[in-house]
Protein backbone atom coordinates (compact mmCIF):
# COMPACT_ATOMS: atom_id res chain seq x y z
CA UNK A 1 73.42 243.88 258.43
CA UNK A 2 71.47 245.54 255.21
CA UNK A 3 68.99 243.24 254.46
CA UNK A 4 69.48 243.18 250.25
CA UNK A 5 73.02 242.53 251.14
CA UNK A 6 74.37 239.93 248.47
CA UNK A 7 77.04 238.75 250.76
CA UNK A 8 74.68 238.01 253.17
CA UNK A 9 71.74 235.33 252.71
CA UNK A 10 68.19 235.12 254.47
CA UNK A 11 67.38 231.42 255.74
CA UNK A 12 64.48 230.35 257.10
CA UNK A 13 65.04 226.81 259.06
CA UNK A 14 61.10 224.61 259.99
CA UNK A 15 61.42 221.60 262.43
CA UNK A 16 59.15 220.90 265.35
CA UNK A 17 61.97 219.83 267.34
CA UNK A 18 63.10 223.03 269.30
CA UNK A 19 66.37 221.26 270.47
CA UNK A 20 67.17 220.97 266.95
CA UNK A 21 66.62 224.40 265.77
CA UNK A 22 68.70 225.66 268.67
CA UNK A 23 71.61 223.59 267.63
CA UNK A 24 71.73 224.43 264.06
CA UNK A 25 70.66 227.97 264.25
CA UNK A 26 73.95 227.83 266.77
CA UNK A 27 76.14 226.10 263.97
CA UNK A 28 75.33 227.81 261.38
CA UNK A 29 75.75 231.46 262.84
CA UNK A 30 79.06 230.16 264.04
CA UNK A 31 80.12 228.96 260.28
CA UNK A 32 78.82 231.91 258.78
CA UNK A 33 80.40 234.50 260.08
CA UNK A 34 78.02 236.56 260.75
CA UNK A 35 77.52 236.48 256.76
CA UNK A 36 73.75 234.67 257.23
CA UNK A 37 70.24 235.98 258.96
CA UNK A 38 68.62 232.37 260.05
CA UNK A 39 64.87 232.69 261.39
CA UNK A 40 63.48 229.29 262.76
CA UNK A 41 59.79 228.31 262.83
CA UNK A 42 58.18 224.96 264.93
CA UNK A 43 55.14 224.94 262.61
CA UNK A 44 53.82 226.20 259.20
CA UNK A 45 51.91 229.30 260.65
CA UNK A 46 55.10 230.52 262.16
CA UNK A 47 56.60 229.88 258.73
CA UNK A 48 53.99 231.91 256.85
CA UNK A 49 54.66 234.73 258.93
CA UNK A 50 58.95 234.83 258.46
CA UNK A 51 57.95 234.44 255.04
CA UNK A 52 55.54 237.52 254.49
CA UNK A 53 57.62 239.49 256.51
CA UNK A 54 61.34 238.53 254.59
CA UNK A 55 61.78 237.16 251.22
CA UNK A 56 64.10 234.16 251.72
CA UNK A 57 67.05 232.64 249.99
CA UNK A 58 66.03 229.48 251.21
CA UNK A 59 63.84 227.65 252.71
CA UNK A 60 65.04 224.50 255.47
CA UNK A 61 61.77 222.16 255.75
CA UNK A 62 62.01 219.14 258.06
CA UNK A 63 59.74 216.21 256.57
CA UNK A 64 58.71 214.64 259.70
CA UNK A 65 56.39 217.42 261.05
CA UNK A 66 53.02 217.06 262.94
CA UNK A 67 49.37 218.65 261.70
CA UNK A 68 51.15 219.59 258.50
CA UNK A 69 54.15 217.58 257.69
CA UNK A 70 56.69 218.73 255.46
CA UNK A 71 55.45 217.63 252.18
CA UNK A 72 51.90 219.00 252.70
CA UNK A 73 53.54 222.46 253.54
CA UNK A 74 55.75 221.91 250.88
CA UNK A 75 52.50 221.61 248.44
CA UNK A 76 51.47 224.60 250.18
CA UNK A 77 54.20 226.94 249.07
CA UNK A 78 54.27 226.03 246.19
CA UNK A 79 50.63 227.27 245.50
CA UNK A 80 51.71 230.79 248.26
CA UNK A 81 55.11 231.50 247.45
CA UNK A 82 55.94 230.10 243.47
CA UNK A 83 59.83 230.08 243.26
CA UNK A 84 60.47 229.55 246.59
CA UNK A 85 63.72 227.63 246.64
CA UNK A 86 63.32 224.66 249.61
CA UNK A 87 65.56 221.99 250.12
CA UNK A 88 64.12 219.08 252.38
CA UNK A 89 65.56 217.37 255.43
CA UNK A 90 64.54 214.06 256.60
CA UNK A 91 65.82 211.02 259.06
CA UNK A 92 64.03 208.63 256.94
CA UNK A 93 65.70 209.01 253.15
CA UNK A 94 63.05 207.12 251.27
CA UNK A 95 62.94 207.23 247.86
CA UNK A 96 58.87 207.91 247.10
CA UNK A 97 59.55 210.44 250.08
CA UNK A 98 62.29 212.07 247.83
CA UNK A 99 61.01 212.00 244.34
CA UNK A 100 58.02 213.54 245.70
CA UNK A 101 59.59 216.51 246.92
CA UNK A 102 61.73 216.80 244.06
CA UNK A 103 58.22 216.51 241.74
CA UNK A 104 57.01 219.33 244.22
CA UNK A 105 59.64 221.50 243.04
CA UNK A 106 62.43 220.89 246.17
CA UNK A 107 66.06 221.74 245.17
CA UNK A 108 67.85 218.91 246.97
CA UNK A 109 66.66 215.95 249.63
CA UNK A 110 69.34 215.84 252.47
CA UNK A 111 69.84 213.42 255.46
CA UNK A 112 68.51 215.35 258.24
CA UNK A 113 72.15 216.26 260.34
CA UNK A 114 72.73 215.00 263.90
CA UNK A 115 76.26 215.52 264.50
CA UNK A 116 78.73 218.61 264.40
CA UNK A 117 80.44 216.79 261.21
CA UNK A 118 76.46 216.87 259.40
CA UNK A 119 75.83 220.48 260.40
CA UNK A 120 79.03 221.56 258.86
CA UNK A 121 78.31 219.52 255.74
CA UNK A 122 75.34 220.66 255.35
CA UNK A 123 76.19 224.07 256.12
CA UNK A 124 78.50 223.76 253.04
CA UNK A 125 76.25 222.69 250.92
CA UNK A 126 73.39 225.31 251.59
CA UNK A 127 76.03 227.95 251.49
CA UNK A 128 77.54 226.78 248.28
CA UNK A 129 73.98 226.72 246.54
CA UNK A 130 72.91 230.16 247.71
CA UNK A 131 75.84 231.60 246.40
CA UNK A 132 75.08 229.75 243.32
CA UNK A 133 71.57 230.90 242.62
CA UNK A 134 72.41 234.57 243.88
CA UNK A 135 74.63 234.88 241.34
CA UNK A 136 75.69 234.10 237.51
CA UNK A 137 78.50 231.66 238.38
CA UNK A 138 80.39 231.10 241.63
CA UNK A 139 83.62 230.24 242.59
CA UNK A 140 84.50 227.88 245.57
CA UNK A 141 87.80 225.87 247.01
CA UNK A 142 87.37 222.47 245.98
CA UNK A 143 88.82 221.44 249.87
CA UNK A 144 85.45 223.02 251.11
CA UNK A 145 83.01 221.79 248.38
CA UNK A 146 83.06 218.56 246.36
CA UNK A 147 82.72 218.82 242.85
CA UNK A 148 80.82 215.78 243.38
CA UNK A 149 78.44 217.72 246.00
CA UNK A 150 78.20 220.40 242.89
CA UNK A 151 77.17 217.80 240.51
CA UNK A 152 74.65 216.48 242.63
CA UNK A 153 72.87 219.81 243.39
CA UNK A 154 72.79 220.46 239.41
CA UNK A 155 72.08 217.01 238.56
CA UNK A 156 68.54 217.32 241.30
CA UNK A 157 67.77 220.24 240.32
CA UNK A 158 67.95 219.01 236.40
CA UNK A 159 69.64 222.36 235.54
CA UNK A 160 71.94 222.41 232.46
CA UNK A 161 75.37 224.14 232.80
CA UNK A 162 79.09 223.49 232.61
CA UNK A 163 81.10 223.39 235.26
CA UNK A 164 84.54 224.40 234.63
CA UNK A 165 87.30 222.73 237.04
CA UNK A 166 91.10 224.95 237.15
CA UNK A 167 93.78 223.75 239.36
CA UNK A 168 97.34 224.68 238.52
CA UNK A 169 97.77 224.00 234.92
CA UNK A 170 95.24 221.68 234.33
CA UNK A 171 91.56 222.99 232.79
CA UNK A 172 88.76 220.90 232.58
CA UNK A 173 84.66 220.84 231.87
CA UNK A 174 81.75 219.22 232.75
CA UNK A 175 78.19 219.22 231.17
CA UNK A 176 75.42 218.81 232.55
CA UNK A 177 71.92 219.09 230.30
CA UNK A 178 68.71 219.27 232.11
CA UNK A 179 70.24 217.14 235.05
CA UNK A 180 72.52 214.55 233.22
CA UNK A 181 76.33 214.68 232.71
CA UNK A 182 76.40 214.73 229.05
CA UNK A 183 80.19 215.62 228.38
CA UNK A 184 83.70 215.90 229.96
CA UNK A 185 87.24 216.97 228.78
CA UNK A 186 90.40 217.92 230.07
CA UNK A 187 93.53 217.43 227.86
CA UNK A 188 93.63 215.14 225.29
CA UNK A 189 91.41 213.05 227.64
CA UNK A 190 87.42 213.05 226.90
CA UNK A 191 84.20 211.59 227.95
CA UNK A 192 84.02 209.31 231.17
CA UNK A 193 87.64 209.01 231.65
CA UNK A 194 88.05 212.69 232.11
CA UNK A 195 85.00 212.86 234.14
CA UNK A 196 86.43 210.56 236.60
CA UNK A 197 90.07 212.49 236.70
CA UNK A 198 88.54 215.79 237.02
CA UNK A 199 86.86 214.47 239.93
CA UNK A 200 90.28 213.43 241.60
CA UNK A 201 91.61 216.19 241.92
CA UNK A 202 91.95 217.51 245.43
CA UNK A 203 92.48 220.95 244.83
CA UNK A 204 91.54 223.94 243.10
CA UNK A 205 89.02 226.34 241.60
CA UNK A 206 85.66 225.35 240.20
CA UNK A 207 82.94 227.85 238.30
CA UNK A 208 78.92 226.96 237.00
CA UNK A 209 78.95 228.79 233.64
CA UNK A 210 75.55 228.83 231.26
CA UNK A 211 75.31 225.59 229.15
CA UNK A 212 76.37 225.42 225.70
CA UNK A 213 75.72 221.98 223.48
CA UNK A 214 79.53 220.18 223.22
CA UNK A 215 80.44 219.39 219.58
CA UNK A 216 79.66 215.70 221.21
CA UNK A 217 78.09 213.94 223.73
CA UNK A 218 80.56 211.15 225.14
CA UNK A 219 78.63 210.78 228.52
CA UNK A 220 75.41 208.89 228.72
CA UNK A 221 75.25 206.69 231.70
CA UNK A 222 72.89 207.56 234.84
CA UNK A 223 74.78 210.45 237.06
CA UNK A 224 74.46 208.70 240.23
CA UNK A 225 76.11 205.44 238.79
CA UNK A 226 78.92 208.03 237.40
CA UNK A 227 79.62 209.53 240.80
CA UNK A 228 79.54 206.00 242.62
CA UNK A 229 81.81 204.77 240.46
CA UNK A 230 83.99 207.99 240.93
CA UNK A 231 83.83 207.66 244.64
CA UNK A 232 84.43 203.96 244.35
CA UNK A 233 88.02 204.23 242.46
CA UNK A 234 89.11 207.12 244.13
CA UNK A 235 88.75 204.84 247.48
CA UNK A 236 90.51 201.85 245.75
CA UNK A 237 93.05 203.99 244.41
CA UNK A 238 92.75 203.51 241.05
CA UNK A 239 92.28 207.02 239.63
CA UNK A 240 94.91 209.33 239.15
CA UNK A 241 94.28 213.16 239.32
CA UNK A 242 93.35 214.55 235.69
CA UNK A 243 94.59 211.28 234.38
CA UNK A 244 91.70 209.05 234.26
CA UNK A 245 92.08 205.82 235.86
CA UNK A 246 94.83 203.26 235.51
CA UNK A 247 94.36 199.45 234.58
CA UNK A 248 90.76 199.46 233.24
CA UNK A 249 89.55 199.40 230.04
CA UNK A 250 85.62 200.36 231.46
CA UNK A 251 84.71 203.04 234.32
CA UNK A 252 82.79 199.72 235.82
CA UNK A 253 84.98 196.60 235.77
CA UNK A 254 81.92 194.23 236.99
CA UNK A 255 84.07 190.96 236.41
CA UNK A 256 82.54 188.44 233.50
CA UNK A 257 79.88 191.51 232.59
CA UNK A 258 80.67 195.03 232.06
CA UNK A 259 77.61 196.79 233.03
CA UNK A 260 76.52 200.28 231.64
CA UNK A 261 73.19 201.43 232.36
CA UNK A 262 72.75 203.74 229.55
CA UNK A 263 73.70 201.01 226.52
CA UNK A 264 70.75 199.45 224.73
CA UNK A 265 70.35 195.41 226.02
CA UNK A 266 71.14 194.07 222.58
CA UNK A 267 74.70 196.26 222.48
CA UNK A 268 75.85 195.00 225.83
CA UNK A 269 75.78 191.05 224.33
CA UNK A 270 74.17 190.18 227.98
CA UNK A 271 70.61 190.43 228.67
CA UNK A 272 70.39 192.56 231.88
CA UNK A 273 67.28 191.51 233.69
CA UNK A 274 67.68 193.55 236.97
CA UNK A 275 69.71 196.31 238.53
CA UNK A 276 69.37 197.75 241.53
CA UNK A 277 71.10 200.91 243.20
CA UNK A 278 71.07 202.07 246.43
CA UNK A 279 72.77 204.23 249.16
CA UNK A 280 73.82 203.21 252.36
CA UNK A 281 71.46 204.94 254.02
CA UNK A 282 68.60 202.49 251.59
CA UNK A 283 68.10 205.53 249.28
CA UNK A 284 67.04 203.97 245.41
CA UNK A 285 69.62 205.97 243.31
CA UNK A 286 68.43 203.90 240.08
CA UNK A 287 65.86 200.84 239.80
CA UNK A 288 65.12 198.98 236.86
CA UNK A 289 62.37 196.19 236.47
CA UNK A 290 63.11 195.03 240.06
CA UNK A 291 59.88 193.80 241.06
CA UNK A 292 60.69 193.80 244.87
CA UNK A 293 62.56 196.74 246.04
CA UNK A 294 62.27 195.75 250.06
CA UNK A 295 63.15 192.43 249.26
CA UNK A 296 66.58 193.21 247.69
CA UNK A 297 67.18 195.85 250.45
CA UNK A 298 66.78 192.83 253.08
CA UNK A 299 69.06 190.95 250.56
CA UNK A 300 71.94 193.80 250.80
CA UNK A 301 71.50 193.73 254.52
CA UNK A 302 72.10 190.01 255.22
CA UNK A 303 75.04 189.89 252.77
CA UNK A 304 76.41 192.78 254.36
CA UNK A 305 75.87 191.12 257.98
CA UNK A 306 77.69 187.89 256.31
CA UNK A 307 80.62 190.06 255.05
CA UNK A 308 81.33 191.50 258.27
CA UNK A 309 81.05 187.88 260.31
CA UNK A 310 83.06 186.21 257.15
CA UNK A 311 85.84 189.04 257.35
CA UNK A 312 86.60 188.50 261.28
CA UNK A 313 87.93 184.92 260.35
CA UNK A 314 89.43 185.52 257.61
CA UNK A 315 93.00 186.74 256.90
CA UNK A 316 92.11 188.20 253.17
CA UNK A 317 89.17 190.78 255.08
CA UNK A 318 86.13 191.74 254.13
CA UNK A 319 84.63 190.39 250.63
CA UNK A 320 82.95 193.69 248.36
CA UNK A 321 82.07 191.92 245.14
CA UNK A 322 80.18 188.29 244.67
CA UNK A 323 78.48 186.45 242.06
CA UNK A 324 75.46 183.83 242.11
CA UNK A 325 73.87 181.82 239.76
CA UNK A 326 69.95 181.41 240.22
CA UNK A 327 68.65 178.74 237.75
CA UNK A 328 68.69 180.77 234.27
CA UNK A 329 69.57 183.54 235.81
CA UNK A 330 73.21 185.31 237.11
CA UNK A 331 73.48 188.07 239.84
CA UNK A 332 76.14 190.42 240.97
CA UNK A 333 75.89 192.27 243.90
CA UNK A 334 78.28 195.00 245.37
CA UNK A 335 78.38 195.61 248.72
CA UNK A 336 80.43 198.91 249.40
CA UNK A 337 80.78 201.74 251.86
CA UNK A 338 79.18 204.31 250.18
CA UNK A 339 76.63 201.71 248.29
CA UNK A 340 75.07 199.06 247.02
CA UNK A 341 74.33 197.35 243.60
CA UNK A 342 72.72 194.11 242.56
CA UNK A 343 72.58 193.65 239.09
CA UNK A 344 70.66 190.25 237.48
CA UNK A 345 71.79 188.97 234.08
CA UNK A 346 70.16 186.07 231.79
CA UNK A 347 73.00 183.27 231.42
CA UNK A 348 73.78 182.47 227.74
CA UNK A 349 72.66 179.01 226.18
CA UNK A 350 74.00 175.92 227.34
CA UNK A 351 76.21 175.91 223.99
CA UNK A 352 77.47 179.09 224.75
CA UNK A 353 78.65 178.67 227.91
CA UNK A 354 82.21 178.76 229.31
């Protein structure tokens, strides 16, 4: 294989855990094709020496590492190798952890994979963002790689671009400006609805070309609320492909509120004294004036755990959506597969009431 290559890409993979190297360096030759060079290192002195020896297209770094852990070395390369692009794994996904790294200059903070279905994922995904930085634009089958995944890795990496979506007749684009989705259109159809339809589609051609200011912004919510809420209607099958979404006059239908994150207070006509966002796996995706983040973690848990016992006795299943009242105070909280949202509202006057 010729080293300078473009169709093949250098990675260099740092865990302590020797099992683990072995079974992704295994995996990953096997989905490449041959197409990849991986080098493995069990500790940062190893690492120095892969990377004074071959320049890299990326960089794997495990968090959880003795002497050195990941975000030390991490510091480190940043101050002996400027520019190097690392993406971080880690088994713990905390979100200090995270924005760390990403302040340290780390393209993307993964889960760390432990199953054939993770190493392919994140096989994908590494692939998908080599090609991408190698080159101008890329091309990709939307089957293989999300155009969520692809929004994500721009969105981290607070990279501006549009992404433009083809798939039989149907055209669409996406902006994204220094790591927020500013814009979408396809059709006649603009703004969040088209984000959301582009984003059902389940088949096609995608392409990152450089960013260029829309003649309007129609986007202006938080991107990881945008591609929850995406997820979230594609798996109650309320969006149709390139359509939009049917029934709903908001992209979040919260009930008595309709919540968006990006509105002033004042514009909403509720005062919004919490919100809360999380994965499943207890990543903060978006926190605002919650003054106890562990606290309302434990709360998802133990609603979650009541969900699950409630649903086994009960014919209508499992409950996704409930609403409490606490004093002056009312609180939503969403408990679904791919995540979890609590959001605290003041209740009008007395007068006002219903």
């Amino acid at each position: 294989m010729q080293e300078n290559d473009p169709q093949h890409h250098q990675f260099l993979i740092i865990d302590d855990d020797a099992q683990f190297l072995a079974a992704i360096g295994a995996s990953f030759k096997e989905l490449s094709g041959g197409r990849w060079a991986i080098r493995t290192a069990t500790n940062h002195s190893q690492a120095l020496e892969h990377l004074k020896a071959h320049p890299m297209n990326l960089v794997v770094l495990d968090v959880e590492m003795p002497v050195m852990d990941g975000v030390e070395f991490l510091r480190l390369l940043g101050r002996t190798h400027p520019g190097q692009q690392v993406v971080m794994l880690s088994e713990r996904m905390e979100e200090t952890v995270r924005q760390t790294c990403l302040d340290l200059g780390a393209i993307l903070f993964l889960a760390k994979p432990s199953s054939p279905e993770d190493f392919h994922n994140l096989f994908i995904t590494l692939d998908s963002l080599a090609t991408a930085r190698s080159a101008s634009g890329f091309r990709g089958v939307m089957q293989q790689v999300g155009l969520d995944d692809v929004l994500q890795m721009e969105c981290l990496a607070r990279k501006s671009s549009i992404l433009k979506v083809t798939t039989g007749k149907r055209q669409g684009q996406i902006y994204i400006s220094e790591g927020e989705i500013i814009h979408a259109q396809t059709g006649q159809l603009e703004g969040e609805m088209a984000l959301y339809g582009l984003l059902a589609l389940k088949g096609g051609e995608f392409k990152l070309q450089p960013f260029a200011e829309p003649a309007r912004r129609t986007i202006s919510g938080q991107y990881q609320f945008l591609l929850m809420e995406a997820a979230r209607l594609r798996d109650e099958g309320e969006l149709q492909p390139g359509r939009g979404f049917g029934g709903l006059g908001r992209p979040a239908d919260f009930g008595a509120t309709s919540f968006d994150a990006s509105a002033p207070t004042e514009a909403r006509g509720t005062q919004i004294e919490e919100v809360l966002l999380c994965s499943n796996a207890r990543e903060v995706l978006y926190e605002s004036k919650c003054e106890s983040i562990e606290n309302r973690l434990e709360l998802f848990a133990k609603l979650e755990q009541q969900a699950n016992q409630a649903a086994k006795g009960t014919p209508s299943g499992r409950f996704h959506r409930m609403w409490m009242s606490t004093g002056s105070s009312r609180m939503l909280v969403q408990i679904q597969p791919a995540f979890k949202l609590l959001v605290r509202s003041a209740l009008p006057p007395a007068s006002d009431a219903e």
